[in-house]
N, C-alpha and C. Protein backbone atom coordinates (compact mmCIF):
# COMPACT_ATOMS: atom_id res chain seq x y z
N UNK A 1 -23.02 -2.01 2.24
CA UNK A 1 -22.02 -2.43 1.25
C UNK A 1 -21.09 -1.27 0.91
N UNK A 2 -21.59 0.32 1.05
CA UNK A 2 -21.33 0.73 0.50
C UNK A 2 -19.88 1.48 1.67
N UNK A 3 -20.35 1.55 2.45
CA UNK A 3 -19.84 2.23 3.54
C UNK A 3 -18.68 0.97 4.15
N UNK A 4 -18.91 -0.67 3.78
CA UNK A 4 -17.66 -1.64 3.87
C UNK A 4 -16.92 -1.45 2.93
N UNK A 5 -17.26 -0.90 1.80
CA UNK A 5 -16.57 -1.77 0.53
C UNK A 5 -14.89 -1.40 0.09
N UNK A 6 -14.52 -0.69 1.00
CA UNK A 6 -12.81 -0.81 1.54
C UNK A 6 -12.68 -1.61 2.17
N UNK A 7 -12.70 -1.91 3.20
CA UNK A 7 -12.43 -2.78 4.35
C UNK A 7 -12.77 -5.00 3.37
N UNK A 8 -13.71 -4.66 2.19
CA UNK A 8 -14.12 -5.58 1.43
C UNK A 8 -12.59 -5.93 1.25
N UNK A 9 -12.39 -5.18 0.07
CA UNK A 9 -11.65 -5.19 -0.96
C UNK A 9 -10.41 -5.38 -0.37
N UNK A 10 -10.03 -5.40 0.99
CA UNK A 10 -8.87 -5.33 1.77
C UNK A 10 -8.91 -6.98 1.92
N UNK A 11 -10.07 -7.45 2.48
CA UNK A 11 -9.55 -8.94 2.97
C UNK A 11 -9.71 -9.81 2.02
N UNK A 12 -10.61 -9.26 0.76
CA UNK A 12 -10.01 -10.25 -0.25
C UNK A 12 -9.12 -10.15 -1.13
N UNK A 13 -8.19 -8.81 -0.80
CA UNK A 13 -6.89 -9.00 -1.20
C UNK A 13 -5.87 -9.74 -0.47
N UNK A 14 -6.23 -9.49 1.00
CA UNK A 14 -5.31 -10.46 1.78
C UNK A 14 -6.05 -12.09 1.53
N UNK A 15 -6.59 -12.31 1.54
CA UNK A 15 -7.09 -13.63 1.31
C UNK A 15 -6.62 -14.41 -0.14
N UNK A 16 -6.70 -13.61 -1.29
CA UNK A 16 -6.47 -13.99 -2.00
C UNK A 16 -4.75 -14.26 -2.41
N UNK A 17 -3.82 -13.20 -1.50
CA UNK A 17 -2.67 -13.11 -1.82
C UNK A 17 -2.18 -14.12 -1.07
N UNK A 18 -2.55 -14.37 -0.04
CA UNK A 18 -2.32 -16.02 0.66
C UNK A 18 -2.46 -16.81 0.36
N UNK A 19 -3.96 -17.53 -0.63
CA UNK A 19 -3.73 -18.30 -1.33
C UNK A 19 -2.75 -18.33 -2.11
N UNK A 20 -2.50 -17.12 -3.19
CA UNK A 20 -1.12 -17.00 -3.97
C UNK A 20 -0.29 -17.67 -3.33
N UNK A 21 0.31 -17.10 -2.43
CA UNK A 21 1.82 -17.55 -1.25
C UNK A 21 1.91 -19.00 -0.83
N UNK A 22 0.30 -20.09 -0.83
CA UNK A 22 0.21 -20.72 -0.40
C UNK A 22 0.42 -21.85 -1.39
N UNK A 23 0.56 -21.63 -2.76
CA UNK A 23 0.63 -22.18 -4.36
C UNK A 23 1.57 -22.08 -4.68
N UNK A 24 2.13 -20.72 -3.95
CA UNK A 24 3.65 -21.03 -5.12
C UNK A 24 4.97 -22.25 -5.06
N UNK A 25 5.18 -22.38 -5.93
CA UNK A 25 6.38 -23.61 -6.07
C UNK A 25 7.58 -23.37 -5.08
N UNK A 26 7.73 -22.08 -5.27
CA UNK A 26 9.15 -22.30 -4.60
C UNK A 26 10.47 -21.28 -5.51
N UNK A 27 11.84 -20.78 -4.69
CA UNK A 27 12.31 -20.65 -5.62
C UNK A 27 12.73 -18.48 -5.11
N UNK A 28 13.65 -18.66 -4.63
CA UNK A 28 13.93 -16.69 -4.47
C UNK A 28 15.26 -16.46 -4.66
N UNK A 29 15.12 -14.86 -4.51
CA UNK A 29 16.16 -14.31 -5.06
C UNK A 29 17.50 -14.90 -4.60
N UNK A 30 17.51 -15.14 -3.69
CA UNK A 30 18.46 -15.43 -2.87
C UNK A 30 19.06 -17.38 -2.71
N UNK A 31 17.78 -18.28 -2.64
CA UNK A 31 18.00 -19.46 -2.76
C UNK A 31 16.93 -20.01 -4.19
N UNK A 32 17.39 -20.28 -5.39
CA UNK A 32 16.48 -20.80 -6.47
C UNK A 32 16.05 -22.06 -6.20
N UNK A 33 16.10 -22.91 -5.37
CA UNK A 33 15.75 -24.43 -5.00
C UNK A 33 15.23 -24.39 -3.76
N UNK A 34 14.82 -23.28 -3.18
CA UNK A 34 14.10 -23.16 -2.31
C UNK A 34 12.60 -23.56 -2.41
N UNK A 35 12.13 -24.03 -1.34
CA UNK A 35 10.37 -24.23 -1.57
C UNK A 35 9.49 -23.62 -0.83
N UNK A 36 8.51 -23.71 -1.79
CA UNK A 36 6.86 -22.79 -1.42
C UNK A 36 7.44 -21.10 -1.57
N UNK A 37 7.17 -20.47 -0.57
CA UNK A 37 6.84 -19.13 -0.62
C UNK A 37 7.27 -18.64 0.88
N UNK A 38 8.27 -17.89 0.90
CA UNK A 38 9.32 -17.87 2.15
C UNK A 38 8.79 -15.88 2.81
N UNK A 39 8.19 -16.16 3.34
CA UNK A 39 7.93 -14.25 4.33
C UNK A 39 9.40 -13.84 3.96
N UNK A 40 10.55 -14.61 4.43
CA UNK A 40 11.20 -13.42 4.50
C UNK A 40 12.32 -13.32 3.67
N UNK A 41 12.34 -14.50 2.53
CA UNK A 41 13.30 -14.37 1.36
C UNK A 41 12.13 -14.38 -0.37
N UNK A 42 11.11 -14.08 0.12
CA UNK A 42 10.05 -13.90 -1.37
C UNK A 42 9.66 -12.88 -1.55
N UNK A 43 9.20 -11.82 -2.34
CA UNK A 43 8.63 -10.91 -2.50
C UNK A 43 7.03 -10.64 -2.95
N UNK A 44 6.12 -10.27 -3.18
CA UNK A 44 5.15 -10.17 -3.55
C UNK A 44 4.85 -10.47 -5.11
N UNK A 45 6.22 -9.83 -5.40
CA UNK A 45 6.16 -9.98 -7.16
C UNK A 45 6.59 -11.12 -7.59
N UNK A 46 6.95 -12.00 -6.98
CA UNK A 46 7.02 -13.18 -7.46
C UNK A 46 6.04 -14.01 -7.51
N UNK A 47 4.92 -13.52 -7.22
CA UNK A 47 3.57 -14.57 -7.37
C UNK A 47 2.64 -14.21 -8.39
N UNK A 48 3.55 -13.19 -9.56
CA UNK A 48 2.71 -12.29 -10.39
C UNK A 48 3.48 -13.32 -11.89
N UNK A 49 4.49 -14.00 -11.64
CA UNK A 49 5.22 -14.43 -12.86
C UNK A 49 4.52 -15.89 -13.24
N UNK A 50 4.87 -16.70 -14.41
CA UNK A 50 4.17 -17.28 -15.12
C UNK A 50 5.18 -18.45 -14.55
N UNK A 51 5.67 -18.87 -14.17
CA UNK A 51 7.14 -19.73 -13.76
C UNK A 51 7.58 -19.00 -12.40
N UNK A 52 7.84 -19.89 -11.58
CA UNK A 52 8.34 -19.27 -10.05
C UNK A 52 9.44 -19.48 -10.53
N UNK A 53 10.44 -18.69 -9.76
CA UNK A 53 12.04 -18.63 -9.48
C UNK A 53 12.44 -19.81 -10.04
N UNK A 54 12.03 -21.36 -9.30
CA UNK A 54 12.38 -22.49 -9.37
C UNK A 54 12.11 -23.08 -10.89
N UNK A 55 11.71 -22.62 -11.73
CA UNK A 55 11.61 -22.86 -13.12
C UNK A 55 10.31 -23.71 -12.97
N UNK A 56 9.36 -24.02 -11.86
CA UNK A 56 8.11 -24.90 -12.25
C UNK A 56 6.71 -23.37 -12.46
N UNK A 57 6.22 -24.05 -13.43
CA UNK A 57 4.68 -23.63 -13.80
C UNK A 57 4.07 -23.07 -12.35
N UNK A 58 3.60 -21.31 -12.47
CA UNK A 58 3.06 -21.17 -10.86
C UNK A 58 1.66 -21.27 -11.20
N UNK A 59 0.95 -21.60 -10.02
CA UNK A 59 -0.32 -21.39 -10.04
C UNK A 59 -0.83 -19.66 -9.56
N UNK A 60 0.16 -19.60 -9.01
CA UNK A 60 0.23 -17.94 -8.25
C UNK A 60 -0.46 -17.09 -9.22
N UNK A 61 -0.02 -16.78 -9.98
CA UNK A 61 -0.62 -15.86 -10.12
C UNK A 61 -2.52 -15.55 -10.94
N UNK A 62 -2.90 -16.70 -10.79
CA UNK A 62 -4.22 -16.19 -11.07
C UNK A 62 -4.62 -15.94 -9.90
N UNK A 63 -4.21 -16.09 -8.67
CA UNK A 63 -5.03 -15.34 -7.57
C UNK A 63 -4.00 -14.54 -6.88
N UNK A 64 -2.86 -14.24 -7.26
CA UNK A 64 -2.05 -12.83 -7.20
C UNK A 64 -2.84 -11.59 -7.51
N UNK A 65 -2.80 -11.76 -9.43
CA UNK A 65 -3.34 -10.87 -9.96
C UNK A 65 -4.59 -10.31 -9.67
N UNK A 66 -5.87 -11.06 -8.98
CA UNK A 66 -6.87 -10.34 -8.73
C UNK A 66 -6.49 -9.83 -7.25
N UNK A 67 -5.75 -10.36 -6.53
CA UNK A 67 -5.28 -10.03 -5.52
C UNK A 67 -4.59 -8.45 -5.21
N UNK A 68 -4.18 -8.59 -5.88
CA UNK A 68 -3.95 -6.56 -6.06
C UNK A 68 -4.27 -5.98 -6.99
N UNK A 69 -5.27 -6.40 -7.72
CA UNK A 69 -6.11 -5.51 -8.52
C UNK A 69 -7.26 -5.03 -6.84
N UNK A 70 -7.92 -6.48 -6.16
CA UNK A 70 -8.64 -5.56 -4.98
C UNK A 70 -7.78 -4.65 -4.31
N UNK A 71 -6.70 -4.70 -3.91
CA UNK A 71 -5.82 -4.01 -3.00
C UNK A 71 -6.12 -2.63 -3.76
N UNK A 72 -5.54 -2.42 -4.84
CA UNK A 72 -5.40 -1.28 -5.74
C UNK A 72 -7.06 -0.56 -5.35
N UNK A 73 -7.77 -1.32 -5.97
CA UNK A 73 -9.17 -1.08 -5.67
C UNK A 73 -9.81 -0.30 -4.68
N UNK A 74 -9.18 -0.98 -3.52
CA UNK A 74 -10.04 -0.06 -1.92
C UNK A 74 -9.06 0.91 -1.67
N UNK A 75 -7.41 0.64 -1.85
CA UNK A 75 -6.82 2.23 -1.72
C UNK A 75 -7.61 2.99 -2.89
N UNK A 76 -7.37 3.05 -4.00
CA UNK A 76 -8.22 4.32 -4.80
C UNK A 76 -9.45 4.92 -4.47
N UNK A 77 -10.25 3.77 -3.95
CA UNK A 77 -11.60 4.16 -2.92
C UNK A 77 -11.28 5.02 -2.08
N UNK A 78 -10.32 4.60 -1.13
CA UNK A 78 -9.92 5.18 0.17
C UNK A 78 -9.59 6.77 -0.29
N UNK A 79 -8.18 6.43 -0.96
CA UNK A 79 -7.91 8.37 -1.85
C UNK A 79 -9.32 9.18 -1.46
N UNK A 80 -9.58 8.50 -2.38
CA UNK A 80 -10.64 9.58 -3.49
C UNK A 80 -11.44 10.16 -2.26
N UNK A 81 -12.37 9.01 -1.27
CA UNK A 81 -13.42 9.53 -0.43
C UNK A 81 -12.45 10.49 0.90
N UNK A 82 -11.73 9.52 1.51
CA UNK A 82 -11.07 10.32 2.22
C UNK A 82 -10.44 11.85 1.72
N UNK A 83 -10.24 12.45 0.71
CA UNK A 83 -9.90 13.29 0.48
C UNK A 83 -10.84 14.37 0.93
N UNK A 84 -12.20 14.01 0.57
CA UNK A 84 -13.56 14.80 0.92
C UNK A 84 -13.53 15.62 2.26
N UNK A 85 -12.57 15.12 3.07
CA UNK A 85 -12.35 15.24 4.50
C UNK A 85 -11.51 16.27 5.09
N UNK A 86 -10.59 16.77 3.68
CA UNK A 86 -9.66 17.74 4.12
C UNK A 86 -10.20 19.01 3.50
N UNK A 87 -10.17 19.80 4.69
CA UNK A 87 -10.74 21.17 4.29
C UNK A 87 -10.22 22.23 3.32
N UNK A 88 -8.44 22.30 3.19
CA UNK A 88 -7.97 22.48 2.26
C UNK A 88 -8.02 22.11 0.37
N UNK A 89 -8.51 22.64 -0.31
CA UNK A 89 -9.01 22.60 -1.30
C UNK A 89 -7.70 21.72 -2.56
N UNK A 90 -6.58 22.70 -2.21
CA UNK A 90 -5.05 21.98 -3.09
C UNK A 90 -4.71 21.09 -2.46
N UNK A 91 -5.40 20.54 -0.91
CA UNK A 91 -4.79 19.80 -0.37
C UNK A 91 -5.36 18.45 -1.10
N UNK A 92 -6.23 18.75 -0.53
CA UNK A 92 -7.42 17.65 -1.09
C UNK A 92 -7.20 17.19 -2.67
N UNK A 93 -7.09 17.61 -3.56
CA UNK A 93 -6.87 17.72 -4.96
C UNK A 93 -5.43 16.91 -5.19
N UNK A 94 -4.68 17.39 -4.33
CA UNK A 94 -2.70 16.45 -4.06
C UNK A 94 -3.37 14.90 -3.83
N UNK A 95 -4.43 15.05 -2.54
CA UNK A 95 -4.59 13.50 -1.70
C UNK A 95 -5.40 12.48 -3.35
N UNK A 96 -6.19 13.01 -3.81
CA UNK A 96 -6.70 12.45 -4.70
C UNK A 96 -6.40 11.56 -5.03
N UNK A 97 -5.67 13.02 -6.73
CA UNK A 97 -5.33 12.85 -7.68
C UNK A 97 -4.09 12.23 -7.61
N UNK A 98 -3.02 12.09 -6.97
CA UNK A 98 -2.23 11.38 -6.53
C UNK A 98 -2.04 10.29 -6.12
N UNK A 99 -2.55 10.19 -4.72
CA UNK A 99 -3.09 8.38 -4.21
C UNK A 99 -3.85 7.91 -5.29
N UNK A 100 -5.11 8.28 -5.96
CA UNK A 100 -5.64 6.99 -7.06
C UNK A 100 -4.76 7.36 -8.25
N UNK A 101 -4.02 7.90 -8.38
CA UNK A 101 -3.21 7.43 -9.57
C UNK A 101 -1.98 6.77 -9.15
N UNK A 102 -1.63 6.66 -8.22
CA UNK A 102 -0.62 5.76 -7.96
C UNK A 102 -1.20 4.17 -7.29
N UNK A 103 -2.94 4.15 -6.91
CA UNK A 103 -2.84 2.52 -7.41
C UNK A 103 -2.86 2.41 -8.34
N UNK A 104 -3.47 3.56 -9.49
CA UNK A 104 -3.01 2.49 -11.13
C UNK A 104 -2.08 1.85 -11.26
N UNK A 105 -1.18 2.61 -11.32
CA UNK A 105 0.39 2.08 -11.40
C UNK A 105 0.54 0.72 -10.79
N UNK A 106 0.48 1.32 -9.27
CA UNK A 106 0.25 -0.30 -8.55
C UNK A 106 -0.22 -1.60 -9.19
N UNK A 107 -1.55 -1.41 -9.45
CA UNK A 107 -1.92 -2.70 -9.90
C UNK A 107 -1.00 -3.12 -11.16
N UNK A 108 -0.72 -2.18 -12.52
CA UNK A 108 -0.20 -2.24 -13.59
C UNK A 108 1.55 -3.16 -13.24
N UNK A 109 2.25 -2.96 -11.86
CA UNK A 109 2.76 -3.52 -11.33
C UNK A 109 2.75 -4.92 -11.20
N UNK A 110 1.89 -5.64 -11.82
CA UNK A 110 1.47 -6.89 -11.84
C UNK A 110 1.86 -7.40 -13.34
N UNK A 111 2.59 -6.81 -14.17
CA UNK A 111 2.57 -6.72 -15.76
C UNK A 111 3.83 -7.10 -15.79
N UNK A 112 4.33 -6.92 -16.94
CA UNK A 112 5.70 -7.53 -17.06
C UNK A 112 6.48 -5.85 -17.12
N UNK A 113 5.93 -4.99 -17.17
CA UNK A 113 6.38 -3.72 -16.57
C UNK A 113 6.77 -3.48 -15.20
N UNK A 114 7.06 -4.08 -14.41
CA UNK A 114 6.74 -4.47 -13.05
C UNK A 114 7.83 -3.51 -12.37
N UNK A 115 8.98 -3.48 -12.90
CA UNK A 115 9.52 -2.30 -12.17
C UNK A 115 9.60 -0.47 -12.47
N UNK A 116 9.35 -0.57 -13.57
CA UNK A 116 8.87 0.57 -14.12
C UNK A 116 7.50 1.24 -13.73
N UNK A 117 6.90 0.40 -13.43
CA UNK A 117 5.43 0.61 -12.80
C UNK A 117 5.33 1.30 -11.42
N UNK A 118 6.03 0.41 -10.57
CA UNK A 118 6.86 -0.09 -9.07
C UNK A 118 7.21 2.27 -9.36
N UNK A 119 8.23 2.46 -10.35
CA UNK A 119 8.84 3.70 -10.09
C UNK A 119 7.37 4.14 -10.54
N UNK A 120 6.85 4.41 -11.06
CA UNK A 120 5.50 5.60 -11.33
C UNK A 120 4.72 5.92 -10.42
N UNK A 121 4.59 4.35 -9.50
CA UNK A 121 3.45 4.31 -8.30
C UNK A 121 4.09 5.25 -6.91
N UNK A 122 5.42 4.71 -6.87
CA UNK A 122 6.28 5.15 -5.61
C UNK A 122 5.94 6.96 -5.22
N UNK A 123 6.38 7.88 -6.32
CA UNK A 123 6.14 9.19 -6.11
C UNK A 123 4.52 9.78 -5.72
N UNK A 124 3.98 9.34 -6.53
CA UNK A 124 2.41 10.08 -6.12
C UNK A 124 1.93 9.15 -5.10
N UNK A 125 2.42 8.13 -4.85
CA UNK A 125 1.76 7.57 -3.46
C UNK A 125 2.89 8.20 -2.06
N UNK A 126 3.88 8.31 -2.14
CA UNK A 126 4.42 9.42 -1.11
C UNK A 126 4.18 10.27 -0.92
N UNK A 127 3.57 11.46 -2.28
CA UNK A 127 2.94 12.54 -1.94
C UNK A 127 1.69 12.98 -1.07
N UNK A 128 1.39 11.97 -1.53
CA UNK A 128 -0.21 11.72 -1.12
C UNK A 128 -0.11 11.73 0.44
N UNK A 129 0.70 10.66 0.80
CA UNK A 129 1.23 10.12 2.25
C UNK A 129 1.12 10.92 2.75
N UNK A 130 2.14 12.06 2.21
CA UNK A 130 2.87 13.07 2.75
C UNK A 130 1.98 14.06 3.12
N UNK A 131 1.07 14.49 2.21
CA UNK A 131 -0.09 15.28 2.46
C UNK A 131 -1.33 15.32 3.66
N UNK A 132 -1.53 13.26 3.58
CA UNK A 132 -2.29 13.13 4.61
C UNK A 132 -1.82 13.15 6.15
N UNK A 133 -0.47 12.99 6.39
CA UNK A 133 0.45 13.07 7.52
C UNK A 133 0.13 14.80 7.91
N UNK A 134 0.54 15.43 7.27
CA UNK A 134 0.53 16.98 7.81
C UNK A 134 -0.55 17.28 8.09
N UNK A 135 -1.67 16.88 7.50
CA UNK A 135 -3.13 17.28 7.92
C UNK A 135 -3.90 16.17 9.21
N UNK A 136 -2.96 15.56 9.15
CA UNK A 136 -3.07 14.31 10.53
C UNK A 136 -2.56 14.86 11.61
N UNK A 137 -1.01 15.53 11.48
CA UNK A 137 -0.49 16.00 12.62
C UNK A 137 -1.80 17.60 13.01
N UNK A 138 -2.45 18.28 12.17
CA UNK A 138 -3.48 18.90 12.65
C UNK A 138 -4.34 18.72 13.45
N UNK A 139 -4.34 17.53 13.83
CA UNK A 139 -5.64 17.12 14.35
C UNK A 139 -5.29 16.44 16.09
N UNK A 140 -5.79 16.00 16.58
CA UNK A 140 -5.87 15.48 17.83
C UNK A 140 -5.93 13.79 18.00
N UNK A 141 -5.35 13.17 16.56
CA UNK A 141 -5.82 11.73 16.37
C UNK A 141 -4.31 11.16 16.95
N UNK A 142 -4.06 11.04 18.02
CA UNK A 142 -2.53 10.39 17.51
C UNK A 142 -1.99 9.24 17.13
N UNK A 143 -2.98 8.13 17.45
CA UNK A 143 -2.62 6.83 16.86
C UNK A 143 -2.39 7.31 15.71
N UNK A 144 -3.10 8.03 14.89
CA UNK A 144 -3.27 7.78 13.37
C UNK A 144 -2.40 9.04 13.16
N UNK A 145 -1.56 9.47 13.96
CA UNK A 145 -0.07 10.11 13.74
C UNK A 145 0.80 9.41 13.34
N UNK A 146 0.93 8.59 14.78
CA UNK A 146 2.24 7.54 14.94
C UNK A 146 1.90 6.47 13.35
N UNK A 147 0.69 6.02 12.79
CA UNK A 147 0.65 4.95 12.18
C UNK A 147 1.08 5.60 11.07
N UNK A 148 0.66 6.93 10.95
CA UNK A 148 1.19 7.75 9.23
C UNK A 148 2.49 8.02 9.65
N UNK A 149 3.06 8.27 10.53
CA UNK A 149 4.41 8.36 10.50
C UNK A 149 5.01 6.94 10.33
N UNK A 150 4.77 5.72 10.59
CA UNK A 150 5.20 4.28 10.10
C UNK A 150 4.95 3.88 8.98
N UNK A 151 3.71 4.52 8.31
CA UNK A 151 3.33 4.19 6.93
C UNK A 151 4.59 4.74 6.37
N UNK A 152 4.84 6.27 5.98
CA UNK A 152 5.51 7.25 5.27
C UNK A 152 7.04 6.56 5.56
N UNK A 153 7.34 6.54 6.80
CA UNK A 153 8.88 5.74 7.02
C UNK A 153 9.05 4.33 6.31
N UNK A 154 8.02 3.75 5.90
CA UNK A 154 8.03 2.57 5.54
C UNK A 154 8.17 2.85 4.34
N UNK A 155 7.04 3.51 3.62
CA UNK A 155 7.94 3.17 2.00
C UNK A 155 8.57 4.12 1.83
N UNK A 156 8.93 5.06 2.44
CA UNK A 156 10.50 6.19 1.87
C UNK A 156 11.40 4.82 1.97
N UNK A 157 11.77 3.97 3.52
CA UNK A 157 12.33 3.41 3.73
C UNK A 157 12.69 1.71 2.08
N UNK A 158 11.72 1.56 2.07
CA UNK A 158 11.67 0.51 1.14
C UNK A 158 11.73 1.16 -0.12
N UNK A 159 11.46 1.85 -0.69
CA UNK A 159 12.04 2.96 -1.94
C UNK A 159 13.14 2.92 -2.28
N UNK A 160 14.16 3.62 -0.61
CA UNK A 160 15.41 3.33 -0.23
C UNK A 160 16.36 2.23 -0.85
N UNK A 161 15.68 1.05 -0.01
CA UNK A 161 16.46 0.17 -0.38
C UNK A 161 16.47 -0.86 -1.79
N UNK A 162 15.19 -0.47 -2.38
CA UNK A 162 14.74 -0.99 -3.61
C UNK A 162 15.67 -0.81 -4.72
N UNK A 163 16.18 0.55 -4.45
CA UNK A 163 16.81 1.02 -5.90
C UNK A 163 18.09 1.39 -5.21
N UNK A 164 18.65 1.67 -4.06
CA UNK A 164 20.16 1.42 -3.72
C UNK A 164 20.88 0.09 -3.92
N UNK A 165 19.58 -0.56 -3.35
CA UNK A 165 20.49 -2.02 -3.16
C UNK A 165 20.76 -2.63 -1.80
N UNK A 166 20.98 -1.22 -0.63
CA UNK A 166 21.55 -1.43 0.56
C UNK A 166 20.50 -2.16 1.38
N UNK A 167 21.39 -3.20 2.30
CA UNK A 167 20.10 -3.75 2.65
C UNK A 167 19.13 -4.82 2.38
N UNK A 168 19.23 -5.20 0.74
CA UNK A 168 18.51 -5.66 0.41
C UNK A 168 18.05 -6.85 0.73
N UNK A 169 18.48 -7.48 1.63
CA UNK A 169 18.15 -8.79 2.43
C UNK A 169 16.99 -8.21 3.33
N UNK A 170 16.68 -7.67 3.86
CA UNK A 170 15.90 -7.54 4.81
C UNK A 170 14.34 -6.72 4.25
N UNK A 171 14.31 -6.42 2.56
CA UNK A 171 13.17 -5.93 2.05
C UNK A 171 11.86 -6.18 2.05
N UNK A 172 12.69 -7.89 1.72
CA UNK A 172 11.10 -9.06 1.76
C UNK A 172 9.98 -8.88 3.23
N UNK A 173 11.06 -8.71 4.04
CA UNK A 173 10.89 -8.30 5.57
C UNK A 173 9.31 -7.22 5.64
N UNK A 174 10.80 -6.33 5.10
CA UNK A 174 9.79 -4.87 5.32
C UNK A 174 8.49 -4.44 4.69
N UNK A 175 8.80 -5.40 3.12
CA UNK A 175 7.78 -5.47 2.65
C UNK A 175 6.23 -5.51 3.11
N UNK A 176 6.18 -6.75 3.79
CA UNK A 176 5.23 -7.34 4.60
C UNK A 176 4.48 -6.74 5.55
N UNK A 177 5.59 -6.46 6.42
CA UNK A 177 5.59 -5.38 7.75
C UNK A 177 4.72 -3.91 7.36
N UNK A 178 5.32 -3.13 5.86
CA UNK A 178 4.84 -2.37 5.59
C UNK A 178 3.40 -2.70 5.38
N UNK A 179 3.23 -3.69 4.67
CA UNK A 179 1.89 -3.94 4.14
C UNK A 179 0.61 -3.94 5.30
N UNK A 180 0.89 -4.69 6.14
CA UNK A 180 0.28 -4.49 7.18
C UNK A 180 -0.36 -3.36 7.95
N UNK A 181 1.14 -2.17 8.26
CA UNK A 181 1.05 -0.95 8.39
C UNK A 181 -0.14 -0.13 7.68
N UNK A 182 0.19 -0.21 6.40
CA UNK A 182 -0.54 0.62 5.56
C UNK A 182 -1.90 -0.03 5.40
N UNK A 183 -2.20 -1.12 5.58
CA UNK A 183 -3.39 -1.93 5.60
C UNK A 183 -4.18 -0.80 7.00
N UNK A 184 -3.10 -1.43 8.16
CA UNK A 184 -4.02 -0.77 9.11
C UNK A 184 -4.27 1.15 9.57
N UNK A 185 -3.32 1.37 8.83
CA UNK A 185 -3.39 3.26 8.79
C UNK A 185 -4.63 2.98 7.68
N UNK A 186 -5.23 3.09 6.68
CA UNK A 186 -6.05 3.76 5.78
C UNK A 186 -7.11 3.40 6.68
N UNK A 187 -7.45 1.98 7.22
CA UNK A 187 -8.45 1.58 8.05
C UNK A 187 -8.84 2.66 9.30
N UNK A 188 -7.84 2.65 9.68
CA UNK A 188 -7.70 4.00 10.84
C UNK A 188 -8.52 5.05 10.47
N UNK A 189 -7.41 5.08 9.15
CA UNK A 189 -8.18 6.84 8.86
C UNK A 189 -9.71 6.95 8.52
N UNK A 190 -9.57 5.91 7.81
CA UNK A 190 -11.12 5.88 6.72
C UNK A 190 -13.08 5.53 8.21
N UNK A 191 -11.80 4.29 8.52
CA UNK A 191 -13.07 4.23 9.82
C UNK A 191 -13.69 4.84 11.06
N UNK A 192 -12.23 5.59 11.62
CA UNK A 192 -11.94 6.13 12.98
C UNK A 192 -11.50 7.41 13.02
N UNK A 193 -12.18 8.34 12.14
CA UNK A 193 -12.22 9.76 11.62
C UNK A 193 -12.90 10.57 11.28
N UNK A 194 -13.09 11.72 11.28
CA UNK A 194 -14.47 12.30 10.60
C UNK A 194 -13.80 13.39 10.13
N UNK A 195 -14.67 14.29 8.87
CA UNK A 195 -14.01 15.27 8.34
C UNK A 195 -13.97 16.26 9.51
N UNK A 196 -14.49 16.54 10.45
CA UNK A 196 -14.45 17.41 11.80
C UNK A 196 -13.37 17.35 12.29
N UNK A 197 -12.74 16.09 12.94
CA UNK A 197 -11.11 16.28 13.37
C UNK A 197 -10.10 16.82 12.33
N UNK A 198 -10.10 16.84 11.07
CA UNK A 198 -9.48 17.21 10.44
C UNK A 198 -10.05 19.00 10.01
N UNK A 199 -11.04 19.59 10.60
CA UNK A 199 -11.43 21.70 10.28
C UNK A 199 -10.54 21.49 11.70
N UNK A 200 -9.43 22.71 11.50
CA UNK A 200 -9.01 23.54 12.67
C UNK A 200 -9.83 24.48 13.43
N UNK A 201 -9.56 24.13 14.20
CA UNK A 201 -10.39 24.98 15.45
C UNK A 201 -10.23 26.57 15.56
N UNK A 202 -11.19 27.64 15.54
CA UNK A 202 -10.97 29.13 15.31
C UNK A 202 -10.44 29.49 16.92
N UNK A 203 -9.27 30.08 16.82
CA UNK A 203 -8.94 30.86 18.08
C UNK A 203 -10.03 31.36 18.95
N UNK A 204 -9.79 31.75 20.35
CA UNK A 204 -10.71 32.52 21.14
C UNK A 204 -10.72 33.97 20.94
N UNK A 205 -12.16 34.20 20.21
CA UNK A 205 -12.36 35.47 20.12
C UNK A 205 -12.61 35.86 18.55
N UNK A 206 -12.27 34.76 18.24
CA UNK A 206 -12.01 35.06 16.24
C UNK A 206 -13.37 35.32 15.82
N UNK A 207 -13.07 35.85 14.71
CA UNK A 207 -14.50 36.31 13.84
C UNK A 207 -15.33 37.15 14.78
């Protein structure tokens, strides 16, 4: 249990956020008389409100909300243990304290604070990113290069367009896409890693 209980907390966030998607009325930014729950004109946060777009009563969000409270859940797991892994001491301490404080935020993202939240979570979960990428490119893993380099491009990228504006048709998109990404990088890291690939190797002759 103990050694799943990320990988848990992952599919019954996806499970549960589908049901969400699969309840909602209807109703986006873009078309308000639209129906159900559209991949690529809905957002996530619309299954967190009390009334969809379309002005009907959602059912969404009672299984939204626990829905990324698990999400929140197994990343902060993920942080915290995976951090154990980096031999660097400030490094480790950045991956933390950073990644699990930015699912707080995350989940709190589910509130009627929702974009204010959205900005608190964004920075310490890039840092974090950012931290585990450089100590990734250390190592000899490269899938789990290329996937932290798609994670990190993904939400700089959606950050981007969140608060420019530019673009903004194609977010709902990326949203998704990202989610996935980052679903399958922590999995990567957390399952298909050991703190060993991540100690650098002593030159020939050292010590």
């Amino acid at each position: 249990m103990k050694k799943h209980f990320i990988l848990i907390c992952m599919c019954a966030s996806v499970l549960l956020m589908a049901v969400a998607a699969f309840l909602y009325p209807g109703g986006s930014f873009w078309d308000k008389h639209s129906e159900g729950f559209s991949l690529t004109q809905n957002f996530f946060s619309n299954l967190f409100e009390e009334r969809a777009i379309n002005g009907a009563i959602s059912p969404s969000r009672y299984w939204a909300i626990p829905g990324i409270f698990f999400m929140a859940l197994g990343y902060f797991v993920f942080y915290y243990r995976f951090s154990e892994r980096i031999p660097e001491k400030s490094s480790q301490y950045i991956i933390r304290y950073a990644g699990c404080g930015s699912m707080i935020f995350t989940f709190l993202a589910a509130t009627p604070w929702h974009d204010f939240m959205v900005m608190l979570a964004a920075a310490p979960s890039m840092l974090a990113m950012f931290y585990i990428t450089v100590h990734t490119f250390k190592t000899r893993l490269h899938i789990h290069q290329v996937l932290s380099c798609l994670s990190l491009a993904g939400v700089y990228a959606s950050v981007y367009i969140y608060y420019s504006g530019h673009l903004l048709s194609i977010l709902p998109v990326l949203q998704k896409i990202g989610f996935l990404i980052f679903m399958a990088w922590a999995i990567a890291l957390y399952y298909f890693s050991s703190e060993e690939d991540f100690r650098q190797k002593e030159a020939p002759g050292a010590g």
